[in-house]
C-alpha atoms as a PDB file:
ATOM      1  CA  UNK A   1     -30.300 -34.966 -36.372  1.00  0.00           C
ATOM      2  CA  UNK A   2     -28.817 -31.741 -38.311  1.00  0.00           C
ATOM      3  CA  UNK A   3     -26.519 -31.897 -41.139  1.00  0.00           C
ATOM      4  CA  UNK A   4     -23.648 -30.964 -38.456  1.00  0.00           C
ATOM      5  CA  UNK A   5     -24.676 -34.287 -36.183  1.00  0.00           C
ATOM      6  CA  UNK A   6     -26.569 -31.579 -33.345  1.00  0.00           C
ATOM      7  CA  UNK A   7     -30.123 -31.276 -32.657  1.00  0.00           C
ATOM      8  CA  UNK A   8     -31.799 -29.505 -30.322  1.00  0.00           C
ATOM      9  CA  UNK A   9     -34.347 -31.643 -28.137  1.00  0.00           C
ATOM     10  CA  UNK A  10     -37.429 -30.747 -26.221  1.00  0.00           C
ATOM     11  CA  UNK A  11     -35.537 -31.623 -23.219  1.00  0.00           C
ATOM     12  CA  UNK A  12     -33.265 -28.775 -23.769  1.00  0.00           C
ATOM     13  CA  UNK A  13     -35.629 -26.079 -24.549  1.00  0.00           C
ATOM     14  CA  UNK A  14     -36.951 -27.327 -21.184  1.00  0.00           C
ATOM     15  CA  UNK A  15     -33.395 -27.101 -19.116  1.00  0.00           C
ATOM     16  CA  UNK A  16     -32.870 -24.058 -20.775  1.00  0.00           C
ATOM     17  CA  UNK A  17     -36.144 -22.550 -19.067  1.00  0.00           C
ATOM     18  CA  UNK A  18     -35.647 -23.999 -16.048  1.00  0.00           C
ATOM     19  CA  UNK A  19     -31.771 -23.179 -15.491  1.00  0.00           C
ATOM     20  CA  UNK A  20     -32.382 -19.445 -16.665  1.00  0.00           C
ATOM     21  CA  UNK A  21     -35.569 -19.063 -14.074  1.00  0.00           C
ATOM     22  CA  UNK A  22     -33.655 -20.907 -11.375  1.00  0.00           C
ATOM     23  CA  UNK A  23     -30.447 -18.507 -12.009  1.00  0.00           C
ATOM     24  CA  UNK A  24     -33.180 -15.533 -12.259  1.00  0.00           C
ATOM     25  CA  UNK A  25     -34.892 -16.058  -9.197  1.00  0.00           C
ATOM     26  CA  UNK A  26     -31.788 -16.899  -6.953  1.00  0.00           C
ATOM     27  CA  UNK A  27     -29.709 -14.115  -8.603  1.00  0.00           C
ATOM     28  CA  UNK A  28     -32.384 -11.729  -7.943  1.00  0.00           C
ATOM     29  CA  UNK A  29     -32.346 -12.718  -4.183  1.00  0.00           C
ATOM     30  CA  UNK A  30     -28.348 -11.678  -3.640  1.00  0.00           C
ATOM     31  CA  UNK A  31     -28.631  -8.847  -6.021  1.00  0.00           C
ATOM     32  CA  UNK A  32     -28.736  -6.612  -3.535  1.00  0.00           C
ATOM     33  CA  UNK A  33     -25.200  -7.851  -1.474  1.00  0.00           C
ATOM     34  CA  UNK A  34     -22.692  -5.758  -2.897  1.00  0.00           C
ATOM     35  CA  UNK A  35     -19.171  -6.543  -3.944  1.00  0.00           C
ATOM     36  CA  UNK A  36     -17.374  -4.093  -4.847  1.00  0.00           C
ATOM     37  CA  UNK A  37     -18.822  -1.989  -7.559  1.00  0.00           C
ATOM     38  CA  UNK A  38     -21.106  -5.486  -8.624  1.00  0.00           C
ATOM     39  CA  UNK A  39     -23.264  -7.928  -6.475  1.00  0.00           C
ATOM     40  CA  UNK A  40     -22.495 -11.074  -4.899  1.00  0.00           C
ATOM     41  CA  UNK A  41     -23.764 -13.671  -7.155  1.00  0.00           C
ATOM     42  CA  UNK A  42     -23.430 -17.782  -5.749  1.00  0.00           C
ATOM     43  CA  UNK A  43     -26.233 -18.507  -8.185  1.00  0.00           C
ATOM     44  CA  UNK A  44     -23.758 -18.359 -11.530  1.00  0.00           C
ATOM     45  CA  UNK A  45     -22.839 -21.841  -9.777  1.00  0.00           C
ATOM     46  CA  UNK A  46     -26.943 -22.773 -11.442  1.00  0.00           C
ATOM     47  CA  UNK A  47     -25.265 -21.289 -14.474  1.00  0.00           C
ATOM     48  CA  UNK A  48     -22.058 -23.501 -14.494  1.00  0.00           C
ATOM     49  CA  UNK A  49     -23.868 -26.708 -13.327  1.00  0.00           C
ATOM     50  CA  UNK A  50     -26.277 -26.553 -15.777  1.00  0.00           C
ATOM     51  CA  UNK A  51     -23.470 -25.635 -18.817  1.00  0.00           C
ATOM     52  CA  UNK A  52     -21.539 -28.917 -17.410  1.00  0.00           C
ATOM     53  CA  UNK A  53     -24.546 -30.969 -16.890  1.00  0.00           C
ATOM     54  CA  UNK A  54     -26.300 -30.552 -20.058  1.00  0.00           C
ATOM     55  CA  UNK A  55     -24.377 -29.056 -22.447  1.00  0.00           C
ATOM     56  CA  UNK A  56     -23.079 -25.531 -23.487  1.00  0.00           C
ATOM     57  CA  UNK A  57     -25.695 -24.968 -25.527  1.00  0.00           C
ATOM     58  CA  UNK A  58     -27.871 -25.223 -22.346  1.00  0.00           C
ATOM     59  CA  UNK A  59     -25.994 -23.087 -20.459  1.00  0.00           C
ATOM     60  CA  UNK A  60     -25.529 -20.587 -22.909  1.00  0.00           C
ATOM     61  CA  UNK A  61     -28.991 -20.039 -22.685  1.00  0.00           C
ATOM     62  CA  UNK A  62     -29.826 -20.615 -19.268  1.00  0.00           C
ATOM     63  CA  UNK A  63     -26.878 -17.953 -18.448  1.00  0.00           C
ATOM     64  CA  UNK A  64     -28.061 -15.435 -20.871  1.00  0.00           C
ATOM     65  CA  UNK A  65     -31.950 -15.541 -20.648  1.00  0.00           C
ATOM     66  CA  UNK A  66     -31.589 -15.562 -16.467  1.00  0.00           C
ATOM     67  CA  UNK A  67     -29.577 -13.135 -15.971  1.00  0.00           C
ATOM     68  CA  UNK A  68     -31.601 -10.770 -18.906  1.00  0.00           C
ATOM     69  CA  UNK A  69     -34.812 -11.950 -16.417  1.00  0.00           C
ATOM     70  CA  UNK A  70     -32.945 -10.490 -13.252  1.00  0.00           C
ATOM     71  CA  UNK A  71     -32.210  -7.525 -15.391  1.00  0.00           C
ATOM     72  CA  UNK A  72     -36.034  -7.249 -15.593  1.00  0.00           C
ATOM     73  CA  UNK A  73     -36.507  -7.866 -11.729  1.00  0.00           C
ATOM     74  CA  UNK A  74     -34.596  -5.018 -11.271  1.00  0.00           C
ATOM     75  CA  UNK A  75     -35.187  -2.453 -13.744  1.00  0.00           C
ATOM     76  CA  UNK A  76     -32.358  -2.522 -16.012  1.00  0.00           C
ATOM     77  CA  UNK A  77     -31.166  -3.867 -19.200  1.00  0.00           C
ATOM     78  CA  UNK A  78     -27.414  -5.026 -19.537  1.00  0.00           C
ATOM     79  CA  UNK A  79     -27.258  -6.797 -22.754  1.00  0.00           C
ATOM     80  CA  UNK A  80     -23.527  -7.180 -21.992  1.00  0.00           C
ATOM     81  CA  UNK A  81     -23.637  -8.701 -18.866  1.00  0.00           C
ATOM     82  CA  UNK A  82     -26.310 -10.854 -20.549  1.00  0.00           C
ATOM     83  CA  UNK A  83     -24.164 -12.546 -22.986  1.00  0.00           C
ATOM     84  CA  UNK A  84     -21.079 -12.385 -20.484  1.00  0.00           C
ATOM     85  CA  UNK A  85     -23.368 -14.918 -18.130  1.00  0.00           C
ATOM     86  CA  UNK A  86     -24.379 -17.089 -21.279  1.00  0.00           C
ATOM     87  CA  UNK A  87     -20.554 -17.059 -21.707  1.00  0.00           C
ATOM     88  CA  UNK A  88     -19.724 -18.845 -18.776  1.00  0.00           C
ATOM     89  CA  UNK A  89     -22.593 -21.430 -18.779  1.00  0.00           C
ATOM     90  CA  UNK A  90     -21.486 -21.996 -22.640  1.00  0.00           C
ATOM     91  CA  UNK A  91     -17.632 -22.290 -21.325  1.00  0.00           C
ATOM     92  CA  UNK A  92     -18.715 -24.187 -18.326  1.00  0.00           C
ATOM     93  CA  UNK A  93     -20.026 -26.792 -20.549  1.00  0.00           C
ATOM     94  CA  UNK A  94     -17.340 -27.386 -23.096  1.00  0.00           C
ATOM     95  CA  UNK A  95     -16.321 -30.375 -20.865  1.00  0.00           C
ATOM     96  CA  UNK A  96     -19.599 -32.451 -21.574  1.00  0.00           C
ATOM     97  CA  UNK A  97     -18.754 -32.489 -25.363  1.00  0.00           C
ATOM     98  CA  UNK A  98     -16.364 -35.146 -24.279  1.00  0.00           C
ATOM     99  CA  UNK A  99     -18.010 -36.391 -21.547  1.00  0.00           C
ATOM    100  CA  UNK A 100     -21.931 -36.058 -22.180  1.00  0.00           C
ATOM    101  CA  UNK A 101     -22.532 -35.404 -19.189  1.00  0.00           C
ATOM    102  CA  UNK A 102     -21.563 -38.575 -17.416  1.00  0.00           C
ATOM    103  CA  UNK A 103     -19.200 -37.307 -14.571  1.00  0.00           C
ATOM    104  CA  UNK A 104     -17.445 -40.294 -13.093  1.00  0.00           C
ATOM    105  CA  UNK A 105     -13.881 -39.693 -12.443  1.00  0.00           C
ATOM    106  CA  UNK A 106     -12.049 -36.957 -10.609  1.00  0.00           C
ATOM    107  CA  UNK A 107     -10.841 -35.388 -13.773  1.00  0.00           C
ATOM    108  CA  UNK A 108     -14.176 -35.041 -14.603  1.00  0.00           C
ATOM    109  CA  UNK A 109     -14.692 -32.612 -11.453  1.00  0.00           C
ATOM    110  CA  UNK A 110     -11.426 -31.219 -11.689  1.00  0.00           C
ATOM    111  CA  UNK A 111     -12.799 -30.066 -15.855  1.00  0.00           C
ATOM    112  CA  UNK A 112     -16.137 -28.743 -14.727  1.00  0.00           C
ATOM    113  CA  UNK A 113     -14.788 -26.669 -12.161  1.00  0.00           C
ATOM    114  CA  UNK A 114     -11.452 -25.352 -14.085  1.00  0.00           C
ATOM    115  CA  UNK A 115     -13.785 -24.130 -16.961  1.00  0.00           C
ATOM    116  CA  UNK A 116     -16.369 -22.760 -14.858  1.00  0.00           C
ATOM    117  CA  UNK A 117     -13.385 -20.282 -13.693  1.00  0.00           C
ATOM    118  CA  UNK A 118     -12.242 -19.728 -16.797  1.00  0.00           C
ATOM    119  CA  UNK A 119     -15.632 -19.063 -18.160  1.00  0.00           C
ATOM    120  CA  UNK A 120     -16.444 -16.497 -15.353  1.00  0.00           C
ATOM    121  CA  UNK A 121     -13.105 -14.563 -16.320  1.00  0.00           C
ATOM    122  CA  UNK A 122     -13.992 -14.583 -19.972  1.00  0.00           C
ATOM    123  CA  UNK A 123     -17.567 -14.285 -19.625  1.00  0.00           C
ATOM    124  CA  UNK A 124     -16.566 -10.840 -17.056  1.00  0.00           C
ATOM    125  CA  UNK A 125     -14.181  -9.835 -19.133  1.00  0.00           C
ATOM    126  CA  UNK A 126     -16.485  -9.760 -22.349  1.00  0.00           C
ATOM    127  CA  UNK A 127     -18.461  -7.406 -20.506  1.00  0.00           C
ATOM    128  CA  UNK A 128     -16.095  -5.401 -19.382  1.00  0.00           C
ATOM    129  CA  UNK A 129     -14.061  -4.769 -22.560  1.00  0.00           C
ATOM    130  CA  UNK A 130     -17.816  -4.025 -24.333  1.00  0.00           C
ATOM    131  CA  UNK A 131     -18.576  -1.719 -21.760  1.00  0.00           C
ATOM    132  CA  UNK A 132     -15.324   0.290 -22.399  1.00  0.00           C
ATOM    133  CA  UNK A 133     -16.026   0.213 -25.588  1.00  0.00           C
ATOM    134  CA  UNK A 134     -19.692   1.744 -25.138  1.00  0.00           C
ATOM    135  CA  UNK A 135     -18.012   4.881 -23.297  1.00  0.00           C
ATOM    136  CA  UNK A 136     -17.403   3.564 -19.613  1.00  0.00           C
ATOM    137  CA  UNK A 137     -14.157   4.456 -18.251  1.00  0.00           C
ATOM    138  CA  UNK A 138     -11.476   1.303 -18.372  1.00  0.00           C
ATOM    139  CA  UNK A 139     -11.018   1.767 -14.073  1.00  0.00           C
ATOM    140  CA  UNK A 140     -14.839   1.253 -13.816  1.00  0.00           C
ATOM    141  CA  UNK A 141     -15.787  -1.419 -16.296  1.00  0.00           C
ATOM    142  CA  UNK A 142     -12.428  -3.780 -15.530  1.00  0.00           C
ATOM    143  CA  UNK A 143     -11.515  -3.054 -12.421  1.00  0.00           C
ATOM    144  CA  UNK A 144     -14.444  -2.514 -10.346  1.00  0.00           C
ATOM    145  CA  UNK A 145     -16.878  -4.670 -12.354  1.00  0.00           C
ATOM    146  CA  UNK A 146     -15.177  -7.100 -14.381  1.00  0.00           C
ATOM    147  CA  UNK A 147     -12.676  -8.232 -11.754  1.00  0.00           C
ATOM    148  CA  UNK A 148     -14.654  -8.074  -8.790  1.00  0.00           C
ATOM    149  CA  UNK A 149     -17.159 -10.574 -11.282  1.00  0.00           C
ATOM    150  CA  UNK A 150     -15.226 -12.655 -12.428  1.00  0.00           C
ATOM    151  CA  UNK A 151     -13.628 -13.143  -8.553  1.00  0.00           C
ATOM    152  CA  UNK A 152     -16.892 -13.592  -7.055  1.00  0.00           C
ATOM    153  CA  UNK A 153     -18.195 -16.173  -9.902  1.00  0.00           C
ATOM    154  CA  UNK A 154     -14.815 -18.223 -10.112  1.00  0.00           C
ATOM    155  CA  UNK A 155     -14.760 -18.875  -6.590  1.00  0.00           C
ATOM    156  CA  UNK A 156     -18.418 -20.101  -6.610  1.00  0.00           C
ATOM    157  CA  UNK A 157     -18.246 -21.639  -9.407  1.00  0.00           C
ATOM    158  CA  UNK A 158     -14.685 -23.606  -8.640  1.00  0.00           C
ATOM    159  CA  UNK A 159     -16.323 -24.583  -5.289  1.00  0.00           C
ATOM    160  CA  UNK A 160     -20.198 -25.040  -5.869  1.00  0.00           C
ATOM    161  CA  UNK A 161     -19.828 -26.662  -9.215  1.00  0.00           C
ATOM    162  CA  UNK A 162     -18.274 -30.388  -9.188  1.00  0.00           C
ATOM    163  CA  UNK A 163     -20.519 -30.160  -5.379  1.00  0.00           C
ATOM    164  CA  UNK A 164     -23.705 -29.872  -8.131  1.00  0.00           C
ATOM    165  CA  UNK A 165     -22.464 -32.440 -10.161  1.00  0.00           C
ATOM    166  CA  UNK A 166     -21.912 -34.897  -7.314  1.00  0.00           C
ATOM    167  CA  UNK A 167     -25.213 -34.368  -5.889  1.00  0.00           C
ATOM    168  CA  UNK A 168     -26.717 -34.520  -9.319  1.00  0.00           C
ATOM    169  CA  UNK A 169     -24.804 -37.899 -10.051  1.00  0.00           C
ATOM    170  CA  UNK A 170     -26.031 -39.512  -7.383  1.00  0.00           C
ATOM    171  CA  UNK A 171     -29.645 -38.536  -8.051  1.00  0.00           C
ATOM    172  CA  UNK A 172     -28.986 -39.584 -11.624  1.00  0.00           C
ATOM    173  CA  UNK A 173     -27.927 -43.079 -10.781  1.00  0.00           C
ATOM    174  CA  UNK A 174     -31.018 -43.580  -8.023  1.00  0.00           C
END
C-alpha cells in the first residue's frame, strides 16, 4: 500500500480496460443518434456503473480512455469531452469510498444514482466552459452541447445505474 493508504491493483488496470472498451464500443454504436447539437449516449450508464462499482479511480479512467477510443472510431479528438466523461465515472464513484462497493441498502442506490447525475452535469459542464474558453461561442458549447449532455447522461445514468448495480449484486453474491 502507498504512503496515502491507496494502491492501485492489477484488477483495476484490468476494469479500467474493460469499462473504457465496453463504453467505446457501445458509445460508438449510438454515436450516430443525434440529440440536439450532441449524440444520444445510454452507454455513460457503463461509465457510472463502473465509477460506483469499483471505484472513482476506475471510472475516471474507464470514462476518459473510452470515450478518447470513440473519439478515434470516429475521427476526432475532443480532449475535453474526454476528461468531462472521466469526470462523471470519477464523480459516479465517490459513493464507494464509503461503501467499497458493497451496495446493500436503498441509500446505497439512491447515492450511486444521485452522483451519477451530478457527475454528468459537472462532467458536461467542464466541457462546455473549456470549450468557451478555446473560442466556441457560449450558445453552442452550453446550450446545445453541454445541456443537451448532461440531460441525456443524467437521465441514463439516474435510471440505468442502481439497475447495474442490482444486477451486478446479485451476480456478486452467486
Amino acid at each position: 500500500m502507498g504512503k496515502n493508504g491507496f494502491r492501485l491493483s492489477t484488477l483495476d488496470v484490468v476494469l479500467m480496460g474493460l469499462g473504457a472498451a465496453m463504453y467505446a464500443v457501445f458509445a460508438a454504436v449510438t454515436y450516430f443518434i443525434p440529440i440536439a447539437g450532441m449524440s444520444l449516449r445510454p452507454a455513460i450508464a457503463i461509465v457510472t456503473f463502473f465509477g460506483a462499482a469499483f471505484g472513482p479511480h476506475v471510472g475516471f479512467v474507464a470514462g476518459a480512455i473510452g470515450n478518447l477510443l470513440c473519439d478515434f472510431t470516429w475521427g476526432e479528438f475532443w480532449w475535453e469531452w474526454d476528461v468531462g466523461v472521466g469526470i462523471i465515472g470519477l464523480i459516479s464513484g465517490l459513493w464507494w469510498l464509503k461503501n467499497k462497493g458493497n451496495y446493500e441498502k436503498g441509500i446505497d442506490y439512491a447515492m450511486a444514482a444521485i452522483l451519477s447525475v451530478i457527475g454528468s452535469f459537472v462532467g458536461c459542464f467542464f466541457a462546455g466552459f473549456v470549450d468557451v474558453a478555446m473560442g466556441v461561442p457560449f450558445e453552442v458549447a452550453i446550450y446545445a452541447w453541454a445541456f443537451p449532455g448532461a440531460a441525456s447522461d443524467a437521465i441514463f445514468g439516474l435510471i440505468l445505474t442502481p439497475a447495474l448495480l442490482k444486477a451486478y449484486q446479485a451476480f456478486k453474491l452467486r
